[in-house]
N, C-alpha and C. Protein backbone atom coordinates (compact mmCIF):
# COMPACT_ATOMS: atom_id res chain seq x y z
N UNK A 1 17.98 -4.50 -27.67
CA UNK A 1 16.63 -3.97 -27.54
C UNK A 1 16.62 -3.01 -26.35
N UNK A 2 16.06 -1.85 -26.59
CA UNK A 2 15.61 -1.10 -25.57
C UNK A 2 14.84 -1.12 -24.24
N UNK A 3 14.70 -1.06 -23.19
CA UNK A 3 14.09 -1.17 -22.04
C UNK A 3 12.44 -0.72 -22.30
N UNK A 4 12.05 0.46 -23.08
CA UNK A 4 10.91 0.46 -23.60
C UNK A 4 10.13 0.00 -24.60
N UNK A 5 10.98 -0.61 -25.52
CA UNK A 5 11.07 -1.65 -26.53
C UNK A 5 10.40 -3.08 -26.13
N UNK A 6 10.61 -3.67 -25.49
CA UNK A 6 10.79 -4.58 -24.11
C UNK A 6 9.46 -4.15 -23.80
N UNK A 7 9.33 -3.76 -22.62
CA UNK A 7 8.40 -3.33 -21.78
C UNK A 7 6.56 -2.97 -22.84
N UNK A 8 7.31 -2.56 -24.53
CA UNK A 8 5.65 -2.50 -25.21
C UNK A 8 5.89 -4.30 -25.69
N UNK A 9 6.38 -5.03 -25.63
CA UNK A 9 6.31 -6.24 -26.21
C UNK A 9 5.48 -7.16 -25.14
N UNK A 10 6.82 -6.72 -23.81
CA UNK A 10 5.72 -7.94 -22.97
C UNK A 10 4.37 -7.78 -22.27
N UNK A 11 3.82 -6.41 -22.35
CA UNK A 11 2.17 -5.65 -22.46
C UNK A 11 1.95 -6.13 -23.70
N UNK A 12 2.32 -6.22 -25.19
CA UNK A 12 1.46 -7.07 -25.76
C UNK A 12 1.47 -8.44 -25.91
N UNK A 13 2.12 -9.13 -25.16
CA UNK A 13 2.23 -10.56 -24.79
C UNK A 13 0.94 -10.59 -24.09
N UNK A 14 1.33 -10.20 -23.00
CA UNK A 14 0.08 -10.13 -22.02
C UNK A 14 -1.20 -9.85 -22.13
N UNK A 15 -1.45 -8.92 -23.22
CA UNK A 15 -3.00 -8.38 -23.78
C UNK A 15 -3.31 -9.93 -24.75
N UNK A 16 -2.29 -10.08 -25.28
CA UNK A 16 -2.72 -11.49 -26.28
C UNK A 16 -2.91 -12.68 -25.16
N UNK A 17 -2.34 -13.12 -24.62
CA UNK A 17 -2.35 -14.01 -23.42
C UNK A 17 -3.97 -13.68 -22.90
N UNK A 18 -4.20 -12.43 -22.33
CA UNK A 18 -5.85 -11.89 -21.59
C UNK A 18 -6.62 -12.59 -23.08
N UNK A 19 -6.53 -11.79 -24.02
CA UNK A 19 -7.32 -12.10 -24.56
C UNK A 19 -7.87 -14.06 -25.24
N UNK A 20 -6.73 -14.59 -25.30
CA UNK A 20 -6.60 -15.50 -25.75
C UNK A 20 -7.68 -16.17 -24.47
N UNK A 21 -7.27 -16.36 -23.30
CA UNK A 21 -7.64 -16.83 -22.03
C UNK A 21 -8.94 -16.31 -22.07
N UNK A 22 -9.64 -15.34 -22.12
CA UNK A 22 -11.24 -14.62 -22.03
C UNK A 22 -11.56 -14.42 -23.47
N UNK A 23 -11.94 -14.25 -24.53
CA UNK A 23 -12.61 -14.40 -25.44
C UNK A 23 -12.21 -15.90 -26.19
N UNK A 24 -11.48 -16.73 -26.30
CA UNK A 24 -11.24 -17.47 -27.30
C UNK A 24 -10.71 -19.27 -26.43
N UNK A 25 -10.57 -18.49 -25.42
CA UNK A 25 -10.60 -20.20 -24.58
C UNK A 25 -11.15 -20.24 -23.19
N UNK A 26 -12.67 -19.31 -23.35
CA UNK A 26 -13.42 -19.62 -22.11
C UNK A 26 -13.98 -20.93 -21.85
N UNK A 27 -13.69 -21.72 -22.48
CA UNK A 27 -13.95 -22.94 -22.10
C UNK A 27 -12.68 -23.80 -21.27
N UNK A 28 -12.09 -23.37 -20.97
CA UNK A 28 -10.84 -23.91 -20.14
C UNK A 28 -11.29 -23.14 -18.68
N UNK A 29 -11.17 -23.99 -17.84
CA UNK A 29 -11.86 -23.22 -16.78
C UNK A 29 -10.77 -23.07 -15.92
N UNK A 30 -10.82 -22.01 -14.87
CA UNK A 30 -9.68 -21.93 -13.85
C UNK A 30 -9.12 -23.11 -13.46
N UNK A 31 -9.75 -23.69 -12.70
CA UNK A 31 -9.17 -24.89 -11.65
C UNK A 31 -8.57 -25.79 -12.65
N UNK A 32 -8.70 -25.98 -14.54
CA UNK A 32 -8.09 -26.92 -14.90
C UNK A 32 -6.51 -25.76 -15.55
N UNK A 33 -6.99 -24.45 -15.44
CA UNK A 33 -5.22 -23.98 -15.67
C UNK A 33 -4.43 -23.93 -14.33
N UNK A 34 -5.00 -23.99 -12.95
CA UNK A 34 -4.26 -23.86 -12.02
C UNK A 34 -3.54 -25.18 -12.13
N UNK A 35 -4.83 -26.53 -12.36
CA UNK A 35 -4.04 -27.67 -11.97
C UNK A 35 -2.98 -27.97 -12.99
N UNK A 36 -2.61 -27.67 -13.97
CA UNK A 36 -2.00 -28.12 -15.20
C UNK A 36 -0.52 -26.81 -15.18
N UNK A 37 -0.54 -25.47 -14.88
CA UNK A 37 0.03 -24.53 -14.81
C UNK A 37 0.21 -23.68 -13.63
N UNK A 38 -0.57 -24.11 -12.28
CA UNK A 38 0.03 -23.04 -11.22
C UNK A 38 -0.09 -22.35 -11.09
N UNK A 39 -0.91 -21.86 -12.57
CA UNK A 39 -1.77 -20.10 -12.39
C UNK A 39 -3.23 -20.30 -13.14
N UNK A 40 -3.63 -19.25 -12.61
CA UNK A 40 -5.12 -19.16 -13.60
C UNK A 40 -5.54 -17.17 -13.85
N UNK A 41 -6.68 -17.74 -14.56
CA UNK A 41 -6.97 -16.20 -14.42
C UNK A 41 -7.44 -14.84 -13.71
N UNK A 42 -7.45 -15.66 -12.29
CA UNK A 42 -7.21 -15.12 -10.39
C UNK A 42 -5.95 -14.29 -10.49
N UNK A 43 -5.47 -15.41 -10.50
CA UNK A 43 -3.69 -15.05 -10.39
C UNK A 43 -3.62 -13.82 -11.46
N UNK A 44 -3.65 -14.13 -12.68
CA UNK A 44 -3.41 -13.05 -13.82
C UNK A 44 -3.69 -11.84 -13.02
N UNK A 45 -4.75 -11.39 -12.66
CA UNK A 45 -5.56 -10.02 -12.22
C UNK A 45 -4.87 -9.65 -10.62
N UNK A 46 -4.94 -10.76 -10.09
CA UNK A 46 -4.17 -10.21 -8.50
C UNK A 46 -2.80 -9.98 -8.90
N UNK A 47 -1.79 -10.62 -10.08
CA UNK A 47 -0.82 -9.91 -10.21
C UNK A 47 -1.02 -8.75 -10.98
N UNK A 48 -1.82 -8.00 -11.63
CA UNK A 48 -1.96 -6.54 -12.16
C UNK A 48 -2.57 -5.80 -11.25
N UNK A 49 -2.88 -6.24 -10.26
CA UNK A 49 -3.91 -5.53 -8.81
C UNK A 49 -2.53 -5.09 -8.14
N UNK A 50 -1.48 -6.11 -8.06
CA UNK A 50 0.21 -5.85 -6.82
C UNK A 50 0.53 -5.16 -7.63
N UNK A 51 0.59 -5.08 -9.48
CA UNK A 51 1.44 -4.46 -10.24
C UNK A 51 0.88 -2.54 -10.15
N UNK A 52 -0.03 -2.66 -9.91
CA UNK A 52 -1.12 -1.46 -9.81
C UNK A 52 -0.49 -0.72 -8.36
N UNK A 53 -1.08 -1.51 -7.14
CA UNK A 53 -0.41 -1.26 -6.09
C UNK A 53 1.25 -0.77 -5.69
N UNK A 54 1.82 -1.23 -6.43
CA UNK A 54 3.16 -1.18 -6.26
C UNK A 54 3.30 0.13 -6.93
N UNK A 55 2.64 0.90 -8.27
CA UNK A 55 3.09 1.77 -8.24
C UNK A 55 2.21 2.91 -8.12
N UNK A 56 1.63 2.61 -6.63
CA UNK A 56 0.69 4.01 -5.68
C UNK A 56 -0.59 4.08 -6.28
N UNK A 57 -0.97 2.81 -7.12
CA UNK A 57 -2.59 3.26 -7.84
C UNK A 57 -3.35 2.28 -7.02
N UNK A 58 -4.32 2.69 -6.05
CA UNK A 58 -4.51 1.96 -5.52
C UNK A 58 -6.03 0.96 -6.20
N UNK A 59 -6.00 0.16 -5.89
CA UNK A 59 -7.07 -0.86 -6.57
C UNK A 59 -7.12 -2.31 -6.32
N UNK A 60 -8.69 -2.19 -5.91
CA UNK A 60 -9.07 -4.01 -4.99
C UNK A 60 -9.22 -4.90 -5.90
N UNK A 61 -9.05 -6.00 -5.38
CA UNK A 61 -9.44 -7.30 -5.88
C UNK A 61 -10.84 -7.63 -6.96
N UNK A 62 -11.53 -7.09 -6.74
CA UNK A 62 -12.44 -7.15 -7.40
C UNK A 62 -12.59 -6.06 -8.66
N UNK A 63 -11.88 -4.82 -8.41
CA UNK A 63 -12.01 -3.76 -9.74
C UNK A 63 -10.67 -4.50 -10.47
N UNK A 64 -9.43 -5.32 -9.88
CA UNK A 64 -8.78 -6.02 -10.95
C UNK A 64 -9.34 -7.18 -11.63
N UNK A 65 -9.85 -7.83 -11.02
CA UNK A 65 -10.72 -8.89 -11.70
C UNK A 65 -12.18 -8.15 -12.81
N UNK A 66 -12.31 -7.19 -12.41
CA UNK A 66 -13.20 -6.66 -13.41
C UNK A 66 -12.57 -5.94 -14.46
N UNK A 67 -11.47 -5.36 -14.64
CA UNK A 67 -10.32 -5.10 -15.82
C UNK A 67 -9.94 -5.73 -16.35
N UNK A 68 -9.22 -7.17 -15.74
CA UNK A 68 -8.89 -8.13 -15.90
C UNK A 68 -9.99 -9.21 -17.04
N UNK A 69 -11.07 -9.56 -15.83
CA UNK A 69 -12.52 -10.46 -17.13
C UNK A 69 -12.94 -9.54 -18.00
N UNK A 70 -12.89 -8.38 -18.06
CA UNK A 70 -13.82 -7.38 -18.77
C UNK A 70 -14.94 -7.26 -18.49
N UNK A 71 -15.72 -7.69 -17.41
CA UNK A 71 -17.00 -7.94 -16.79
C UNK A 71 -16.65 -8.14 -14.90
N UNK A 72 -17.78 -7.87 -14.32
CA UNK A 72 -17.53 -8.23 -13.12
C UNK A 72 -17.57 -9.87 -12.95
N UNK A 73 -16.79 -10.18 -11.80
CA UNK A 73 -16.41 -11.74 -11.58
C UNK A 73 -17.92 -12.72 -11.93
N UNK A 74 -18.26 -12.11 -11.05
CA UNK A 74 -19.70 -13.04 -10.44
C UNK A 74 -20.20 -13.33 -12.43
N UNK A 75 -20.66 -12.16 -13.11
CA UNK A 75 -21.27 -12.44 -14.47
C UNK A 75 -20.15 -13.52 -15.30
N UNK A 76 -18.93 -13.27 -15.00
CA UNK A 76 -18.22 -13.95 -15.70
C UNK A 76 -18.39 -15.68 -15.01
N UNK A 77 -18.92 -15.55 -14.42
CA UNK A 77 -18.49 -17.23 -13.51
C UNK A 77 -19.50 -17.87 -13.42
N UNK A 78 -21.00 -16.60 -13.99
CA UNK A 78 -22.23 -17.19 -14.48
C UNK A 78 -22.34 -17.40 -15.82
N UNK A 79 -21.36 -17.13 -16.63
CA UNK A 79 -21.66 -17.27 -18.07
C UNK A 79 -20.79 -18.84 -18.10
N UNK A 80 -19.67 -18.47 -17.54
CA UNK A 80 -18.53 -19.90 -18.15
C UNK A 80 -18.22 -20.96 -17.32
N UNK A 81 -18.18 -20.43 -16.10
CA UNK A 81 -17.43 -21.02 -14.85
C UNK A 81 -18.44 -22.70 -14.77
N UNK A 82 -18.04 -23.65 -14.74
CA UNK A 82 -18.59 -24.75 -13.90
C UNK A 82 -18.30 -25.92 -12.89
N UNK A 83 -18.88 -26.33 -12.52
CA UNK A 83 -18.70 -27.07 -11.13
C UNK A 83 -17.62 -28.11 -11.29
N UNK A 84 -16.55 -27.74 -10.50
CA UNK A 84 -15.79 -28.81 -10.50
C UNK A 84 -15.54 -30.24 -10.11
N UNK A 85 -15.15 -31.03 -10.89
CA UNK A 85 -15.60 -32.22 -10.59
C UNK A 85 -14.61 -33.19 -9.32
N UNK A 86 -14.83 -33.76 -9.13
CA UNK A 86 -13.49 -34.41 -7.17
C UNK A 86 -12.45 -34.05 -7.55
N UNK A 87 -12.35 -35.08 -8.98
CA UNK A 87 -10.75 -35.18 -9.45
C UNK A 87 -9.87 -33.56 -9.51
N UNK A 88 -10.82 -32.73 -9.91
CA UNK A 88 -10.53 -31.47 -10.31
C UNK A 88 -9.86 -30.56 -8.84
N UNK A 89 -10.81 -31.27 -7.69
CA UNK A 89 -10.67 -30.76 -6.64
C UNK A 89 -9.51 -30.88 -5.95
N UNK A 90 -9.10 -32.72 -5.74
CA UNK A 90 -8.10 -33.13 -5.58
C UNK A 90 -7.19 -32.41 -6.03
N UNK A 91 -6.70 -32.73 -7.39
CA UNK A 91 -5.64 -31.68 -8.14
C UNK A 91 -5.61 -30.36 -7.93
N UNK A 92 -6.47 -29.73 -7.80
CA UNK A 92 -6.23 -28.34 -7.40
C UNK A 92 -5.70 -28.47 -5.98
N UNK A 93 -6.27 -29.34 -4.68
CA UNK A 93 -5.48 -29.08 -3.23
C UNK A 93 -4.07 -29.56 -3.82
N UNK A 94 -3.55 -30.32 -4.06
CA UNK A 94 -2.40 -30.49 -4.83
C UNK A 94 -1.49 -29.39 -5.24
N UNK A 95 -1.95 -28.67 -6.29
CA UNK A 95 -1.19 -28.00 -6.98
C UNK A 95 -1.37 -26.64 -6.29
N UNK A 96 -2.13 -25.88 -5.86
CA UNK A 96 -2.43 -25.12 -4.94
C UNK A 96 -1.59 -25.03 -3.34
N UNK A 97 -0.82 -26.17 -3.27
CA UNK A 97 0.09 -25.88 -2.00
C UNK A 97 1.28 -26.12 -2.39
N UNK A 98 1.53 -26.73 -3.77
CA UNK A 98 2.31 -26.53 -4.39
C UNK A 98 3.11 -25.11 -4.82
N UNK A 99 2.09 -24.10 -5.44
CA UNK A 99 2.22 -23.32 -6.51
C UNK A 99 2.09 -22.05 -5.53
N UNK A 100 1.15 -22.21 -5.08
CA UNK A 100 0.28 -20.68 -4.02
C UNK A 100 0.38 -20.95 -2.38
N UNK A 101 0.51 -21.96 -2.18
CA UNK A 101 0.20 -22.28 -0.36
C UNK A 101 1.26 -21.79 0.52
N UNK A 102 2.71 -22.13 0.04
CA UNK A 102 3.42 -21.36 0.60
C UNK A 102 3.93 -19.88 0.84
N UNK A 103 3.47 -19.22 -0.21
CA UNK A 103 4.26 -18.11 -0.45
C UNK A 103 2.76 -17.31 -0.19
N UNK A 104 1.73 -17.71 -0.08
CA UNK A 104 0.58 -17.05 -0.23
C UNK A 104 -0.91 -16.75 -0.57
């Protein structure tokens, strides 16, 4: 396989992955993909924010998270987002110094 071959596959991995994650399993909420997987859909967007950055386009945290949800954060976290419950909390300090604490 080709290097550009490649490169259109795992952009449509990734568009299926976005999409799958924001239209079709907004009911899975961050803190239960961080605790279960180490990432969520934070992570997704701050890595296309470094991937952006890295090659001279510059762009904040918040215009990736708005590419990223397809909406700005805040509307998105008023439509789906809800309060996490201890256990949820626990597990996330957990997996969160696990996954993210060291490196960042």
């Amino acid at each position: 396989m080709d290097d550009q071959t490649r490169i259109e596959l795992e952009a449509a991995a990734f568009r299926t992955l976005r999409e799958h994650l924001m239209e079709k399993r907004t009911d899975v909420q961050n803190i239960d993909l961080m605790n279960l997987g180490g990432f969520c859909r934070n992570c997704l967007s701050r890595w296309y924010q470094e991937a952006a950055n890295e090659r001279g386009i510059e762009m904040s945290k918040d215009e990736a998270r708005e590419i990223f949800y397809g909406m700005p954060y805040d509307e998105w976290k008023d439509k789906y987002q809800t309060e996490a419950s201890a256990d949820q909390q626990q597990a996330f300090k957990k997996s969160f110094a696990e996954n993210v604490g060291e490196s960042g």
